[in-house]
PDB file of N, CA and C in Angstrom:
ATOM      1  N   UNK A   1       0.812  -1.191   0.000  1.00  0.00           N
ATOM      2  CA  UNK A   1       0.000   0.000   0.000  1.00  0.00           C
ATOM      3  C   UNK A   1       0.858   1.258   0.000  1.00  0.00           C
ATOM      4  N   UNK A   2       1.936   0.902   0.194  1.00  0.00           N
ATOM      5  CA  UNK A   2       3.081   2.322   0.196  1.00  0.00           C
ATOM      6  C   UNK A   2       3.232   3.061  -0.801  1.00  0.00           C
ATOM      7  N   UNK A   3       3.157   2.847  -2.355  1.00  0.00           N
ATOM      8  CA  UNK A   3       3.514   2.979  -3.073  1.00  0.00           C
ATOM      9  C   UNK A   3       2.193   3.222  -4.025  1.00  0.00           C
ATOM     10  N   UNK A   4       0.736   3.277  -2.784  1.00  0.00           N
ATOM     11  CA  UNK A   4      -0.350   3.548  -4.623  1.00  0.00           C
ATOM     12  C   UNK A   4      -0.302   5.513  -3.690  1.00  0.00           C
ATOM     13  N   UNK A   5      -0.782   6.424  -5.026  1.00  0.00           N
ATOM     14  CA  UNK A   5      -1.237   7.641  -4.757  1.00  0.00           C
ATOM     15  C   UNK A   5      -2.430   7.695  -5.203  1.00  0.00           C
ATOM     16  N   UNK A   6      -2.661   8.477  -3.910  1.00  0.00           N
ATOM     17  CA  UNK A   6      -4.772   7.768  -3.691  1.00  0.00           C
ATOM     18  C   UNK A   6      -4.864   9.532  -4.927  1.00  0.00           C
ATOM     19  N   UNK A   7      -3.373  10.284  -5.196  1.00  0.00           N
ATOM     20  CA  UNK A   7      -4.078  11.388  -6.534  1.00  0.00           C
ATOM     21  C   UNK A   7      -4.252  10.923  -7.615  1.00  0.00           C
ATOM     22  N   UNK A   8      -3.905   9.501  -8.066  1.00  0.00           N
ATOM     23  CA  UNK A   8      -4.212   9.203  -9.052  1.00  0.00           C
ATOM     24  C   UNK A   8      -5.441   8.680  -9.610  1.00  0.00           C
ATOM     25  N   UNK A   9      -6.316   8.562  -8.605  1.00  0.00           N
ATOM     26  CA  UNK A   9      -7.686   8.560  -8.429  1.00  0.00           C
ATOM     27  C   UNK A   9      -8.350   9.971  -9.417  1.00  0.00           C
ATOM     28  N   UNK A  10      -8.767  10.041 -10.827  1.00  0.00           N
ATOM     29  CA  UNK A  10      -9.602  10.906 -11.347  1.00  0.00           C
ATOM     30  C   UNK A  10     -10.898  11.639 -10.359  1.00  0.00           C
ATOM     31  N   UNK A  11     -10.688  12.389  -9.830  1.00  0.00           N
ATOM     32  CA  UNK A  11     -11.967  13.087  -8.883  1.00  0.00           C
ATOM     33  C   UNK A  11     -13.583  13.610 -10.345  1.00  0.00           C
ATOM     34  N   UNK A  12     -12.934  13.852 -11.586  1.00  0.00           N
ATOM     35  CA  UNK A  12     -13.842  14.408 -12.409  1.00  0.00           C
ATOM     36  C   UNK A  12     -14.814  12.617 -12.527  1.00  0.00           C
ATOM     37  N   UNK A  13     -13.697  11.632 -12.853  1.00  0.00           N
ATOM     38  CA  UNK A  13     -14.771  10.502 -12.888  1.00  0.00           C
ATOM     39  C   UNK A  13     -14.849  10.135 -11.710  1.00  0.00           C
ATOM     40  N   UNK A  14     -14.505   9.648 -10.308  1.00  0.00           N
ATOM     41  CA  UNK A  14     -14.774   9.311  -9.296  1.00  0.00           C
ATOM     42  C   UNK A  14     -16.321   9.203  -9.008  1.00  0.00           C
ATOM     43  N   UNK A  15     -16.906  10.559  -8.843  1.00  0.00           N
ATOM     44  CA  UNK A  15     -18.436  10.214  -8.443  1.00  0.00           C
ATOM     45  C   UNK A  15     -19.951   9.068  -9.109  1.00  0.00           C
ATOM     46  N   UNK A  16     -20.351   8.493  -8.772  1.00  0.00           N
ATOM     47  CA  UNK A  16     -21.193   7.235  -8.916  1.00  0.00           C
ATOM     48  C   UNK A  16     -22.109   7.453 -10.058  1.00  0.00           C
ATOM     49  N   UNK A  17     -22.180   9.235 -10.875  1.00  0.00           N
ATOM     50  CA  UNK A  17     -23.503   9.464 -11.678  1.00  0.00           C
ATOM     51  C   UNK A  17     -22.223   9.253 -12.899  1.00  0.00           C
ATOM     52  N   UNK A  18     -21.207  10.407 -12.709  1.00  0.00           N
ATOM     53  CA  UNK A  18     -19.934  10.309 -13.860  1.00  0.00           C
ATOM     54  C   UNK A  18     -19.332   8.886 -14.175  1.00  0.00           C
ATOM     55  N   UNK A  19     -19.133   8.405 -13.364  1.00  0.00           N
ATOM     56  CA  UNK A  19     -18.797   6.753 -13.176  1.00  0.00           C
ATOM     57  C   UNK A  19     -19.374   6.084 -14.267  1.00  0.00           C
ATOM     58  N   UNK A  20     -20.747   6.086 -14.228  1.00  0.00           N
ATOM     59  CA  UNK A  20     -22.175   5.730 -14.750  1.00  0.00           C
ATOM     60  C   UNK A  20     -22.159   6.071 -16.259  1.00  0.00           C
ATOM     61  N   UNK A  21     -21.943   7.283 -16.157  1.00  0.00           N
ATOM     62  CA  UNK A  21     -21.921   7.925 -17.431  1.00  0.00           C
ATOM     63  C   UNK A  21     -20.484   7.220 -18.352  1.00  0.00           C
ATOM     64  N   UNK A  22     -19.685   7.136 -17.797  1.00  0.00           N
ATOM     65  CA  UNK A  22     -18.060   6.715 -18.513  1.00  0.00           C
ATOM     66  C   UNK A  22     -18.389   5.534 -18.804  1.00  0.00           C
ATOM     67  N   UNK A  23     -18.674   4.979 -17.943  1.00  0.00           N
ATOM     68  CA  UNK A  23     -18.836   3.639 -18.411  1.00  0.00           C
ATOM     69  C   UNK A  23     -20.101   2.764 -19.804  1.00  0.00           C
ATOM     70  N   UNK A  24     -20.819   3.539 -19.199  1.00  0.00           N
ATOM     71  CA  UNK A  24     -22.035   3.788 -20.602  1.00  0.00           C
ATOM     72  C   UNK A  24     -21.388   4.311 -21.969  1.00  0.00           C
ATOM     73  N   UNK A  25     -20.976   5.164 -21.763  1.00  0.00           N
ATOM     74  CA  UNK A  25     -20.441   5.540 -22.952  1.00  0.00           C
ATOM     75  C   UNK A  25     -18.800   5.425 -23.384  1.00  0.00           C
ATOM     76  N   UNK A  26     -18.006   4.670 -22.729  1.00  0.00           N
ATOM     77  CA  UNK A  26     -17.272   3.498 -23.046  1.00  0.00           C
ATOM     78  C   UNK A  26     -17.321   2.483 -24.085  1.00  0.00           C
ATOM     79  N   UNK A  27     -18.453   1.520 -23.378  1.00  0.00           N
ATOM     80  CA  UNK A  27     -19.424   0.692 -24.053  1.00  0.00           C
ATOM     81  C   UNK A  27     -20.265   1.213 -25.713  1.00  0.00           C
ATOM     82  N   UNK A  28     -20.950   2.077 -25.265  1.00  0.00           N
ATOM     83  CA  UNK A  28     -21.919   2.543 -26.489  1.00  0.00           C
ATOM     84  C   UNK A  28     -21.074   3.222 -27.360  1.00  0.00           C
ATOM     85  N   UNK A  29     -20.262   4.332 -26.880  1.00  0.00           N
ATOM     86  CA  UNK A  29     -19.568   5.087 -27.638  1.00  0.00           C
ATOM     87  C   UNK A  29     -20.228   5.849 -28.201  1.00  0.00           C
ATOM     88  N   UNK A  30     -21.897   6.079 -28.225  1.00  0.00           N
ATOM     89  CA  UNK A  30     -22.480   7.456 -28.037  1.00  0.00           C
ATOM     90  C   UNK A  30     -24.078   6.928 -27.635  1.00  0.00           C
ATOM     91  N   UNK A  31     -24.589   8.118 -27.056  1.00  0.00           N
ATOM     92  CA  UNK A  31     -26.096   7.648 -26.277  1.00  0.00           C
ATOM     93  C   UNK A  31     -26.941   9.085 -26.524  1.00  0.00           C
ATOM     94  N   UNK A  32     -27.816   8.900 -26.494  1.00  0.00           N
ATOM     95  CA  UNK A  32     -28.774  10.313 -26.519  1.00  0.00           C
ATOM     96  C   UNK A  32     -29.054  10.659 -25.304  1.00  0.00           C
ATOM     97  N   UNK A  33     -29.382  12.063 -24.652  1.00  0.00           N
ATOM     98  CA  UNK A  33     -29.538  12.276 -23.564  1.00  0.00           C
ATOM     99  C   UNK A  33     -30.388  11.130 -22.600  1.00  0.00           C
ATOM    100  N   UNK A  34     -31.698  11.337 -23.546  1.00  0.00           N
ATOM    101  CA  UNK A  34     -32.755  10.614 -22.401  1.00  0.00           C
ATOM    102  C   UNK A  34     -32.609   9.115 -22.137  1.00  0.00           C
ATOM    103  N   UNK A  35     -31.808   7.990 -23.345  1.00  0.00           N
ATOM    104  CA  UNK A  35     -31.504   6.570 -22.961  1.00  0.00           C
ATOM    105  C   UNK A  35     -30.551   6.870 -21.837  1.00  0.00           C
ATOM    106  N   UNK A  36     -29.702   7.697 -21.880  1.00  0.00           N
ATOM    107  CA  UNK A  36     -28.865   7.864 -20.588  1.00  0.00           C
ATOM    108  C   UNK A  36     -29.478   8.228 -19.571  1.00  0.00           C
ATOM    109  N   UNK A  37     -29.927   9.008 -19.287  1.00  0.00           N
ATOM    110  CA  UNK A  37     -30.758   9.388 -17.933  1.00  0.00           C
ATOM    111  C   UNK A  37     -31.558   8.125 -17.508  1.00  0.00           C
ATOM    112  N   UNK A  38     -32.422   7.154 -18.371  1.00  0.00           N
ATOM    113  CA  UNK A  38     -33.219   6.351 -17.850  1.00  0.00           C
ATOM    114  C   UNK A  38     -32.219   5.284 -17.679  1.00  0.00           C
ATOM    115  N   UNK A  39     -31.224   4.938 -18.055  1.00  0.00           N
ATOM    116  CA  UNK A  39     -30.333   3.916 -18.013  1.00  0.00           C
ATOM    117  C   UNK A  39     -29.488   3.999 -16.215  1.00  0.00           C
ATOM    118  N   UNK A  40     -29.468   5.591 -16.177  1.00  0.00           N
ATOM    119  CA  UNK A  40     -29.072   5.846 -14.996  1.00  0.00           C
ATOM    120  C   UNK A  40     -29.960   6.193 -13.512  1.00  0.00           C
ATOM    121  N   UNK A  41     -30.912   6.392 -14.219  1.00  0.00           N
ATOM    122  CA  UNK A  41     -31.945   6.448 -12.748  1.00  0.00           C
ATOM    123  C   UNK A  41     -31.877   7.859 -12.224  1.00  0.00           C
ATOM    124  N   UNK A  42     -31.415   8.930 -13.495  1.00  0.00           N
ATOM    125  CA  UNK A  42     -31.193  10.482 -12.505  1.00  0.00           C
ATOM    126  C   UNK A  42     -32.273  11.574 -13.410  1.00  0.00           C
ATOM    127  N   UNK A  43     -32.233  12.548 -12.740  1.00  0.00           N
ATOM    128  CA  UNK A  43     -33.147  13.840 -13.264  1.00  0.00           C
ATOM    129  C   UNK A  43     -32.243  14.555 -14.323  1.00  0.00           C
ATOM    130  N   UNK A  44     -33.141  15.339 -15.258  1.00  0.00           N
ATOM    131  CA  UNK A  44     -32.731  15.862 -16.258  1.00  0.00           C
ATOM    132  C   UNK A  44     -31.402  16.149 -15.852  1.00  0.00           C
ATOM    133  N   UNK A  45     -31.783  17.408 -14.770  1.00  0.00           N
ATOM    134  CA  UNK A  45     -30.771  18.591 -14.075  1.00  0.00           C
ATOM    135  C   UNK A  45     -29.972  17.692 -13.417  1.00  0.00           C
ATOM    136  N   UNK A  46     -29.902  16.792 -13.166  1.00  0.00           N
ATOM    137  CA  UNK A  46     -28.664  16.011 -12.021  1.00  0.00           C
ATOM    138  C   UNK A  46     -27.677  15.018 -13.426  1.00  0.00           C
ATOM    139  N   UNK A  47     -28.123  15.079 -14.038  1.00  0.00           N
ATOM    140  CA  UNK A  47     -27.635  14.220 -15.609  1.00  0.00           C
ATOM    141  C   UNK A  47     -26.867  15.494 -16.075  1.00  0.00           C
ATOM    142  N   UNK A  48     -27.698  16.489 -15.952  1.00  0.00           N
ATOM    143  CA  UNK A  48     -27.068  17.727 -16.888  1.00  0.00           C
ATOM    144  C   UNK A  48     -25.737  18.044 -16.150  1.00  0.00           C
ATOM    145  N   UNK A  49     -25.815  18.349 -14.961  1.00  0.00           N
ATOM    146  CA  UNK A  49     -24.467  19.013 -13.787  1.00  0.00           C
ATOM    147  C   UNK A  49     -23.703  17.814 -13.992  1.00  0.00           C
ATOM    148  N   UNK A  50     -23.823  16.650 -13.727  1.00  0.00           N
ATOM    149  CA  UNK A  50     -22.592  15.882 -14.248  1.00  0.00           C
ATOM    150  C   UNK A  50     -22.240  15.541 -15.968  1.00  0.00           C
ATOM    151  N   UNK A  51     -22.981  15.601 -16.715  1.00  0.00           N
ATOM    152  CA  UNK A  51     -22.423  16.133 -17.951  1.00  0.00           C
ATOM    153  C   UNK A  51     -21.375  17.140 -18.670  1.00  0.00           C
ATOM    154  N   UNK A  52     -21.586  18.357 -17.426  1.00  0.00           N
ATOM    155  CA  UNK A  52     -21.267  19.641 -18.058  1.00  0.00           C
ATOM    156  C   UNK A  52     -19.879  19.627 -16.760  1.00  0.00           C
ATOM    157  N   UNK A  53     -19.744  18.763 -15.702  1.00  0.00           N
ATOM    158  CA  UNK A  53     -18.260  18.347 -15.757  1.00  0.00           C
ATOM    159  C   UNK A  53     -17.392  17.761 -16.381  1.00  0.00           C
ATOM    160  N   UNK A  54     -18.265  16.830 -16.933  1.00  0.00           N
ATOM    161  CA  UNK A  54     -17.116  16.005 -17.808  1.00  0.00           C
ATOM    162  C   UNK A  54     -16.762  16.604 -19.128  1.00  0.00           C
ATOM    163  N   UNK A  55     -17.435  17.247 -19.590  1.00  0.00           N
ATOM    164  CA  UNK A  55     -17.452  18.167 -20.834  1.00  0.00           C
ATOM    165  C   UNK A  55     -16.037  19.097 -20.473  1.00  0.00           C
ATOM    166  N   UNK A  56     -16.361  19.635 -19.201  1.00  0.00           N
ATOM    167  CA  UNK A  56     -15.275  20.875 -19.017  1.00  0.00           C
ATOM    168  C   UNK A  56     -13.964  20.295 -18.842  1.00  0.00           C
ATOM    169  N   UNK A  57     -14.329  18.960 -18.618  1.00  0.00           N
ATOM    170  CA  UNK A  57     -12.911  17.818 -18.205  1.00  0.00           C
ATOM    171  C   UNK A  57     -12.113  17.650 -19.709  1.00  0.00           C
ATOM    172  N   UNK A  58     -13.342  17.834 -20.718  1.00  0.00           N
ATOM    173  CA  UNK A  58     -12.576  17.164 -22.537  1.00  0.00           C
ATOM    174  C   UNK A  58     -13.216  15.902 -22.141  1.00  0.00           C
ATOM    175  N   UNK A  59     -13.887  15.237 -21.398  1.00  0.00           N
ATOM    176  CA  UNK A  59     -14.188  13.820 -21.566  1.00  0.00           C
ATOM    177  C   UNK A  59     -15.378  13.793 -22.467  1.00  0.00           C
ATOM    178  N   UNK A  60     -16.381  14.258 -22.629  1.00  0.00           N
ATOM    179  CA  UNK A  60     -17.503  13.980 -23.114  1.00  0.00           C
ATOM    180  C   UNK A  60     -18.038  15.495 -24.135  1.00  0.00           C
ATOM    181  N   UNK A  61     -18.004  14.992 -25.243  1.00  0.00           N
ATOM    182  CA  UNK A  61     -18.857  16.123 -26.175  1.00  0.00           C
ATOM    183  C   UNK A  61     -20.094  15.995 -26.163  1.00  0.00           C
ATOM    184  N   UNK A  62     -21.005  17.145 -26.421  1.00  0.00           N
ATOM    185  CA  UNK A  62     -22.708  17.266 -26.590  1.00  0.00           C
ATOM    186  C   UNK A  62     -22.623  17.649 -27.864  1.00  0.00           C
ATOM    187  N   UNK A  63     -23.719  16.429 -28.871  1.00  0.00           N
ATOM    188  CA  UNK A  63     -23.919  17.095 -30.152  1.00  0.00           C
ATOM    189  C   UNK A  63     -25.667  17.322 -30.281  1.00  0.00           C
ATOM    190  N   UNK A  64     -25.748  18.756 -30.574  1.00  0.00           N
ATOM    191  CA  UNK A  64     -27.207  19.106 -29.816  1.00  0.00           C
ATOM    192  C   UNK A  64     -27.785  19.101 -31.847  1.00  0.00           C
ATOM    193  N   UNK A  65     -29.009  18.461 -31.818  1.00  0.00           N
ATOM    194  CA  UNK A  65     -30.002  18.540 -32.804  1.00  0.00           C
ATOM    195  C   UNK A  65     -30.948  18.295 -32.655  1.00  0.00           C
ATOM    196  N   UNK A  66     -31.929  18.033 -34.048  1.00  0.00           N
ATOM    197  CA  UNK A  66     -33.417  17.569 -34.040  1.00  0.00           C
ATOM    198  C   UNK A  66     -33.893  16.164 -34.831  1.00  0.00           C
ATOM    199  N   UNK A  67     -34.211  15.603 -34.399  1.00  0.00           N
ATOM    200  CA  UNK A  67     -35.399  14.311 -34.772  1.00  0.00           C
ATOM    201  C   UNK A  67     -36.514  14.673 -35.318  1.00  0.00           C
ATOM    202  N   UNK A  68     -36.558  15.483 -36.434  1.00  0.00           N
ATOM    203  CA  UNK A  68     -37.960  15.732 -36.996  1.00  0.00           C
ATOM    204  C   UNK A  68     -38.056  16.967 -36.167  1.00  0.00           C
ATOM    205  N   UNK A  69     -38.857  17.046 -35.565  1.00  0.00           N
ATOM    206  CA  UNK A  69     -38.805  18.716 -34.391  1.00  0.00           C
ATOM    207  C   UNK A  69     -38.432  18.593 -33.243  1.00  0.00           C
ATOM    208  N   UNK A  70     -38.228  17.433 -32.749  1.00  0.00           N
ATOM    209  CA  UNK A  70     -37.686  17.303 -31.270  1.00  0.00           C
ATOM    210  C   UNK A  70     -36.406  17.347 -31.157  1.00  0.00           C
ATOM    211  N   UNK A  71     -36.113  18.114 -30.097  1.00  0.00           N
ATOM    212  CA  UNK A  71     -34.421  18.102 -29.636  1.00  0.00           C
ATOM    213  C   UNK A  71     -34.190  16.994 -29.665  1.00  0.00           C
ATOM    214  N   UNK A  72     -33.240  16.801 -29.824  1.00  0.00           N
ATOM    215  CA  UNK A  72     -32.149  15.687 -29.598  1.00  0.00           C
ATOM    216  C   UNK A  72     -30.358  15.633 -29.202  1.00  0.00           C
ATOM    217  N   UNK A  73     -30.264  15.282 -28.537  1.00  0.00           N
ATOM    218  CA  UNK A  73     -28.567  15.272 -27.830  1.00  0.00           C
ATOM    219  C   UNK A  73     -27.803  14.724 -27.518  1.00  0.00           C
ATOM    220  N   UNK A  74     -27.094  13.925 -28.587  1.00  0.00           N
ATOM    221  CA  UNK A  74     -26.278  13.075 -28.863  1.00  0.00           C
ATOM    222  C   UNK A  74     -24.841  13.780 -27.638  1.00  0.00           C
ATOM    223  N   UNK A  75     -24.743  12.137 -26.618  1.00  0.00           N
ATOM    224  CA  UNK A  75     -23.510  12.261 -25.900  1.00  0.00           C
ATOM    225  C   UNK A  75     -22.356  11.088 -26.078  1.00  0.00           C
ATOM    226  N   UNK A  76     -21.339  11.998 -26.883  1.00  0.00           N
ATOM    227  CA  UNK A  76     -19.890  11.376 -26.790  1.00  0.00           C
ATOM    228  C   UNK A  76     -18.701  11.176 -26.363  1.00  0.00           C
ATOM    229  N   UNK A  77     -18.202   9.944 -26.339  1.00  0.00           N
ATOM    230  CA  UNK A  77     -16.768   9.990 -25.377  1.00  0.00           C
ATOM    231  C   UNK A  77     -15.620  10.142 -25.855  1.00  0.00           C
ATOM    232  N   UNK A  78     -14.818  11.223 -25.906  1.00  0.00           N
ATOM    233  CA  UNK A  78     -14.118  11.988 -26.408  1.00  0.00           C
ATOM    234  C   UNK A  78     -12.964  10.872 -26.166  1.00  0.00           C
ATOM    235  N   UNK A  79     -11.283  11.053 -27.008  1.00  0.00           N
ATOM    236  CA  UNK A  79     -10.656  10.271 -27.129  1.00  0.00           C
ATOM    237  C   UNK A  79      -9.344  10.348 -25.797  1.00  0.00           C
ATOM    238  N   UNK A  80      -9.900  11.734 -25.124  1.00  0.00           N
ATOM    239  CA  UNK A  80      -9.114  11.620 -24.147  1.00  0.00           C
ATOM    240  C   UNK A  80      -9.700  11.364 -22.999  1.00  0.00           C
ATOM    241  N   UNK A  81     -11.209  11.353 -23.366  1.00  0.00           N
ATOM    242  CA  UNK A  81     -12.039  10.569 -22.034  1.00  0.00           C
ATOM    243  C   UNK A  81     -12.119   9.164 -22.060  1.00  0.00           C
ATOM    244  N   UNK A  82     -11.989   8.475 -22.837  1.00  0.00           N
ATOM    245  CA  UNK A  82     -11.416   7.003 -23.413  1.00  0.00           C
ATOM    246  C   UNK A  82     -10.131   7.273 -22.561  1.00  0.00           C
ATOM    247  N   UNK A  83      -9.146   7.823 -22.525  1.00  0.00           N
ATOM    248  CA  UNK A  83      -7.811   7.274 -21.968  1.00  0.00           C
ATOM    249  C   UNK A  83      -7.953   7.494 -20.619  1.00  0.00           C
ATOM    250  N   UNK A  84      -8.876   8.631 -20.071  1.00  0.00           N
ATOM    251  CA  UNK A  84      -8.661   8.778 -18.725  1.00  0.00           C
ATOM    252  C   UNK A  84      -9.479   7.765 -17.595  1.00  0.00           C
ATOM    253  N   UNK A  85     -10.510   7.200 -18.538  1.00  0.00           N
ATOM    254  CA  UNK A  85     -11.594   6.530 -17.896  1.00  0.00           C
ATOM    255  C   UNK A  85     -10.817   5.073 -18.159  1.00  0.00           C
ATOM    256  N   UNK A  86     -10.075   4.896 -18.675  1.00  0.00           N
ATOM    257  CA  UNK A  86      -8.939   3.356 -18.604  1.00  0.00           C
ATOM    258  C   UNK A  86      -7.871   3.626 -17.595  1.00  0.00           C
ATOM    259  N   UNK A  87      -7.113   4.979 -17.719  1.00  0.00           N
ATOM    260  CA  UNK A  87      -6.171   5.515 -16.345  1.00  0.00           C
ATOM    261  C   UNK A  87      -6.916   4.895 -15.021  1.00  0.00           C
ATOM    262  N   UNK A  88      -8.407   5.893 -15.183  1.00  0.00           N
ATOM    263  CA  UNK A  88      -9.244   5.898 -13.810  1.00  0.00           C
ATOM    264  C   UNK A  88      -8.821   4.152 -13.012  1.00  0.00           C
ATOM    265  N   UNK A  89      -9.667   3.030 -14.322  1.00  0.00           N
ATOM    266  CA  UNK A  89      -9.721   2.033 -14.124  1.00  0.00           C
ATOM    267  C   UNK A  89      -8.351   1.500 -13.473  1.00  0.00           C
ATOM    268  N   UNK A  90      -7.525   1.647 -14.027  1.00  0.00           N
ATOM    269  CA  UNK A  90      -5.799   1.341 -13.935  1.00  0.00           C
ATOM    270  C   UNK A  90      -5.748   1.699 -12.759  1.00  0.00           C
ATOM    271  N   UNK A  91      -6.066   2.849 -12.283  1.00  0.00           N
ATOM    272  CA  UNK A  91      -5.792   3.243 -10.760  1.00  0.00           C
ATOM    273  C   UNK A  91      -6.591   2.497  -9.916  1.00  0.00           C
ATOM    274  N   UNK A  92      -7.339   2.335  -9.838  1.00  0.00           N
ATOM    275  CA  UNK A  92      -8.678   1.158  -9.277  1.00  0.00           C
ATOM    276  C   UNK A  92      -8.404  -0.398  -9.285  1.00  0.00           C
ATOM    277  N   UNK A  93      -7.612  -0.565 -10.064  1.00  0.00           N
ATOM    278  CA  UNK A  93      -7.287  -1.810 -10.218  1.00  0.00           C
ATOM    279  C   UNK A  93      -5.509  -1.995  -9.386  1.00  0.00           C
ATOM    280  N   UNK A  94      -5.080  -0.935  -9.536  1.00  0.00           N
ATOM    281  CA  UNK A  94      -3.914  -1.160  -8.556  1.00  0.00           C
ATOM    282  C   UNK A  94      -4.304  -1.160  -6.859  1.00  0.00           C
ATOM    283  N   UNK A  95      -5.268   0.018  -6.942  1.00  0.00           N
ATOM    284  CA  UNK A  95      -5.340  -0.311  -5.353  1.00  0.00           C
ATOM    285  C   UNK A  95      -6.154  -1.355  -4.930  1.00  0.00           C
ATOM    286  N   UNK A  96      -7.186  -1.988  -5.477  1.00  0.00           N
ATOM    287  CA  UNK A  96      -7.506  -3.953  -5.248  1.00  0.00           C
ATOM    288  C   UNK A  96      -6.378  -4.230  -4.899  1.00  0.00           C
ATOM    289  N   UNK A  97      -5.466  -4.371  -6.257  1.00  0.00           N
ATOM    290  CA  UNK A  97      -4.172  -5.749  -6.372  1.00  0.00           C
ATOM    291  C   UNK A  97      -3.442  -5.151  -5.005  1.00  0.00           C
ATOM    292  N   UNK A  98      -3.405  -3.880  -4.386  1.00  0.00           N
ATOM    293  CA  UNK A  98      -2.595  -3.735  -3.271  1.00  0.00           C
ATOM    294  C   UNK A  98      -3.021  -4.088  -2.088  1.00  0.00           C
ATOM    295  N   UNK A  99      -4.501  -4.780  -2.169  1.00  0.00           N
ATOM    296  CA  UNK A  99      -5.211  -4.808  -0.406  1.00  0.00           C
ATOM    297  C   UNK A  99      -5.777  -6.431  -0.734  1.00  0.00           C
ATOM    298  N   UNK A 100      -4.813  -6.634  -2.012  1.00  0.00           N
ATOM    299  CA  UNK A 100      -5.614  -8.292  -2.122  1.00  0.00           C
ATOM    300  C   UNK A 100      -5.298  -8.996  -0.940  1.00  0.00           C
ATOM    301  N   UNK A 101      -5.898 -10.275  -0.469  1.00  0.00           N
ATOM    302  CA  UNK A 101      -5.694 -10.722   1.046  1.00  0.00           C
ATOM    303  C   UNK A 101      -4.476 -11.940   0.083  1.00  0.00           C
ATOM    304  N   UNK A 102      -4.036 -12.019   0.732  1.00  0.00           N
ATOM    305  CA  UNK A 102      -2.434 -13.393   0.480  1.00  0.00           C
ATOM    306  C   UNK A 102      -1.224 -12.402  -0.483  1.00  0.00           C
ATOM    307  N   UNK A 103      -1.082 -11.020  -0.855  1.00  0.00           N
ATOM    308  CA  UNK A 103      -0.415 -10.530  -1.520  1.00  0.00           C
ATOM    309  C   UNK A 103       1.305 -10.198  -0.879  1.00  0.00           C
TER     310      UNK A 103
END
């Protein structure tokens, strides 16, 4: 345990909604607002405030249009939110392998 730095822990992905979100769009590699929100179980506005961190992070772009007349808002995972959300993981995965029991 001497040797992990608990700074290498991403604080922009750390929280459980951003988490949510990285990992969704990891996977999908792009989602529209509202499959994300229902996928995640959060309110417009609580989807939106963690969006518009990760955005300010470079992790996630908003591509805002229409479906015939309805908004629509395509969310993507940018190529350096791809590396940081594998860092994140990398860091997460060292501190397991450091508290594994028989190590």
């Amino acid at each position: 345990m001497d040797n992990f730095d608990i700074g290498q822990i991403d604080d922009v992905i750390h929280g459980r909604v951003r988490l949510g979100i990285m990992a969704y769009l990891s996977s999908a590699g792009m989602a529209d607002f509202t499959a994300l929100r229902t996928h995640l179980g959060v309110t417009d506005g609580n989807l939106s405030t963690h969006l518009r961190k990760l955005e300010d992070a470079g992790y996630v772009v908003q591509d805002k249009g229409f479906a015939g007349r309805r908004p629509l808002t395509r969310l993507i995972l940018t190529d350096s939110g791809r590396s940081a959300f594998i860092a994140y993981l990398d860091a997460i995965r060292r501190l397991v392998d450091q508290n594994a029991p028989g190590d």
